[in-house]
Protein backbone atom coordinates (compact mmCIF):
# COMPACT_ATOMS: atom_id res chain seq x y z
CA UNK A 1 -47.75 -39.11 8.14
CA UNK A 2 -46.69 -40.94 5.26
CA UNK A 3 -43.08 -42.67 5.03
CA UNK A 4 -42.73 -40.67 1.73
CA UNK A 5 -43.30 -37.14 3.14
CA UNK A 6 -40.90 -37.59 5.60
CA UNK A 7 -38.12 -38.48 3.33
CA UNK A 8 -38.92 -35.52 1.06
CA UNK A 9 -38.61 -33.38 4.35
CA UNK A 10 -35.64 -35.16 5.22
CA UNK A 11 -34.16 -34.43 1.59
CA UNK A 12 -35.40 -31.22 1.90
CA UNK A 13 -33.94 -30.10 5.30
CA UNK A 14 -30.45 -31.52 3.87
CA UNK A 15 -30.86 -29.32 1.10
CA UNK A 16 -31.16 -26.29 2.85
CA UNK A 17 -28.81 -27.16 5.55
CA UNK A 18 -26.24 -27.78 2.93
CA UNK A 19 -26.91 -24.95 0.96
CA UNK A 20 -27.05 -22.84 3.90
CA UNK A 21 -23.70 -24.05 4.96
CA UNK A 22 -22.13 -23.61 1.81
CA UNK A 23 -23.28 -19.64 1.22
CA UNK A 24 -22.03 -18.95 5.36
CA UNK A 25 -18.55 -20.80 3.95
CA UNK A 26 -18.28 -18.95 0.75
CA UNK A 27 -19.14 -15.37 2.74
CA UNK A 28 -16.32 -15.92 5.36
CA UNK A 29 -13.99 -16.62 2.76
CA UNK A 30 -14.97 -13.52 1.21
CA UNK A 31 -14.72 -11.46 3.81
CA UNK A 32 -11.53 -13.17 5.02
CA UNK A 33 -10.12 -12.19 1.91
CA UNK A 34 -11.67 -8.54 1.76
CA UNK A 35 -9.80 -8.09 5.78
CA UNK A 36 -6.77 -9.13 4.10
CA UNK A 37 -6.71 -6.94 0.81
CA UNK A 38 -7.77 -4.19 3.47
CA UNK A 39 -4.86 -4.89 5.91
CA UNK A 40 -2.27 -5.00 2.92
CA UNK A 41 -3.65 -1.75 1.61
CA UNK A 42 -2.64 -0.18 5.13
CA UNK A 43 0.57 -1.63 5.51
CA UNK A 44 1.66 -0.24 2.31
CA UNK A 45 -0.07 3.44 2.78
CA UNK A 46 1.93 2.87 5.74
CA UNK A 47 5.06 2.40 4.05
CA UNK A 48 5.05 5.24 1.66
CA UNK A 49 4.39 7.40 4.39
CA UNK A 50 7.31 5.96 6.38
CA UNK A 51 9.39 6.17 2.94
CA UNK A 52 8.13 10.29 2.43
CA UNK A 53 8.64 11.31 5.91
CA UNK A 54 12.36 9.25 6.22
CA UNK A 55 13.62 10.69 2.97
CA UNK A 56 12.44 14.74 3.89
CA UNK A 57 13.68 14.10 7.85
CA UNK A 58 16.72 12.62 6.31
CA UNK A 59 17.15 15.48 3.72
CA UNK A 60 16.19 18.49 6.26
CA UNK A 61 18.71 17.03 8.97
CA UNK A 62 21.02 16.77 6.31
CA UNK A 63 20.86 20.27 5.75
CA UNK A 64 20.28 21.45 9.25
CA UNK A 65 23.72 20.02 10.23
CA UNK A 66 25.64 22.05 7.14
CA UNK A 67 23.59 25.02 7.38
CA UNK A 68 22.23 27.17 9.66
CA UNK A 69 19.56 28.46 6.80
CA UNK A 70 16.87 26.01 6.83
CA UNK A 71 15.18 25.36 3.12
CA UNK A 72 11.38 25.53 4.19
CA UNK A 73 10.85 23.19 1.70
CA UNK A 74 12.10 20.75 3.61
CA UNK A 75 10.79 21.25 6.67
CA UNK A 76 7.76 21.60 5.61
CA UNK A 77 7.62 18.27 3.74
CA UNK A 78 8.81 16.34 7.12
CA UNK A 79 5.98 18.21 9.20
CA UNK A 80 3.57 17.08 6.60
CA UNK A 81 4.28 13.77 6.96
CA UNK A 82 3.62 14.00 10.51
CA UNK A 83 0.52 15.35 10.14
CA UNK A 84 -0.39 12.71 7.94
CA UNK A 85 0.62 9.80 10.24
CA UNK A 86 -1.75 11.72 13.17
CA UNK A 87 -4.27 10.07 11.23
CA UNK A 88 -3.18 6.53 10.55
CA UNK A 89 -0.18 5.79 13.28
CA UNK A 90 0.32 4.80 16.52
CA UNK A 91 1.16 7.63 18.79
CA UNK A 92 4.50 5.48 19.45
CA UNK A 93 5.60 6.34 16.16
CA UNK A 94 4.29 9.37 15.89
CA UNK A 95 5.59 10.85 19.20
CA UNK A 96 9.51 9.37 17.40
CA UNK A 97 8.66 11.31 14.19
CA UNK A 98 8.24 14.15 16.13
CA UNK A 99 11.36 14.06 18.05
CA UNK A 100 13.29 13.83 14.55
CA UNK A 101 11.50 17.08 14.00
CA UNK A 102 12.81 18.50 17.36
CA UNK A 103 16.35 17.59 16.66
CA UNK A 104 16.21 18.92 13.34
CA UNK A 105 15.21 22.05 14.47
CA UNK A 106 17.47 22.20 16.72
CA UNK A 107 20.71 21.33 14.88
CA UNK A 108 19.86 24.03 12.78
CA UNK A 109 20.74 26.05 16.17
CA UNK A 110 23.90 24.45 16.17
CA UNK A 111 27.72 25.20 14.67
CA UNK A 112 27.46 23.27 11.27
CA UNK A 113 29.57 20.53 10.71
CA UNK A 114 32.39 20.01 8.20
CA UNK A 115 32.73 16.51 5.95
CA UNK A 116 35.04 15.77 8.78
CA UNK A 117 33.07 16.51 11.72
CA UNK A 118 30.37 14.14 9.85
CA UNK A 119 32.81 11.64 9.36
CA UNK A 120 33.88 11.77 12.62
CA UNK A 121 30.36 11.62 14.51
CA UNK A 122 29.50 8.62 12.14
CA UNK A 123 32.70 6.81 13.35
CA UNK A 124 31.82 7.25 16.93
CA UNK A 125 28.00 6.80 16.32
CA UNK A 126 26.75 9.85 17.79
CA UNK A 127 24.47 12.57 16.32
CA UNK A 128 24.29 11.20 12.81
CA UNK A 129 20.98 9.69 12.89
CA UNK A 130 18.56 10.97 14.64
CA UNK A 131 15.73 8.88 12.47
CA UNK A 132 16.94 5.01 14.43
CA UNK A 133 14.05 5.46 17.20
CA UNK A 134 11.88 6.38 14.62
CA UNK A 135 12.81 3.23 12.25
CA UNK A 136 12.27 1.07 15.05
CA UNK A 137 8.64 2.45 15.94
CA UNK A 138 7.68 2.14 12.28
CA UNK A 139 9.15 -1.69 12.03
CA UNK A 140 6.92 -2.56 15.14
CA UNK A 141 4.24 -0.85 14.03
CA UNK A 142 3.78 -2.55 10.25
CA UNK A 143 4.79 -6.03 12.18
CA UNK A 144 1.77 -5.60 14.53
CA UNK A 145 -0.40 -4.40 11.29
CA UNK A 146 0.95 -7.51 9.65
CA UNK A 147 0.49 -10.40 12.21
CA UNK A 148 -3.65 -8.88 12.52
């Protein structure tokens, strides 16, 4: 074989090697990207369902412990949200989420409380917030989401 054909291989091979190289590079960073726009898309769904089903547990306990009439509206909201984090969450969080529910409902069961009595339990740290279990699942679960 002639000196010259095997330096146009040679060329050749480089070429493709090269090019080859370069499209593999330019797909992982493409897809690297792509995980990450998809992983920051879930954290923040994530999020705004934490936000919605905080603010109508908040607002229904709220209620529940001033008022033994519970608005459905309410209730409904903060069982909704649950519902919705069945699909996305871990059952960590979701099993917390539920146990806000519980103790909702079952304050509602319970002799309301005054501005006093309120003041009072918030002073000790009892019975105010039933949603700090719940908080904490939620924090672990958009950490482990975020270090992915």
């Amino acid at each position: 074989m002639d000196v010259a054909y095997v330096s146009a291989f040679a060329a050749l091979g480089g070429s493709v090697v090269g090019g080859l190289i370069s499209g593999i590079a330019t797909w992982l960073a493409q897809r690297s990207q792509v995980l990450a726009g998809h992983r920051a898309h879930q954290i923040s769904h994530r999020e705004d369902l934490f936000r919605d089903f905080i603010f109508a547990a908040s607002k229904a306990y709220g209620q529940a412990m001033m008022s033994n009439q519970p608005d459905l509206q309410d209730i409904v909201s903060m069982y909704g949200a649950i519902n919705r984090m069945q699909v996305l969450c871990f059952p960590r969080t979701i099993a917390c989420a539920q146990r806000v529910a519980r103790a909702t409902g079952e304050t509602y069961l319970r002799p309301n409380k005054t501005f006093r009595d309120i003041l009072e339990m918030m002073e000790k740290g009892t019975g105010v917030n039933p949603l700090t279990e719940f908080a904490e699942a939620a924090r672990e679960e958009l950490r482990s989401l975020a270090s992915r």
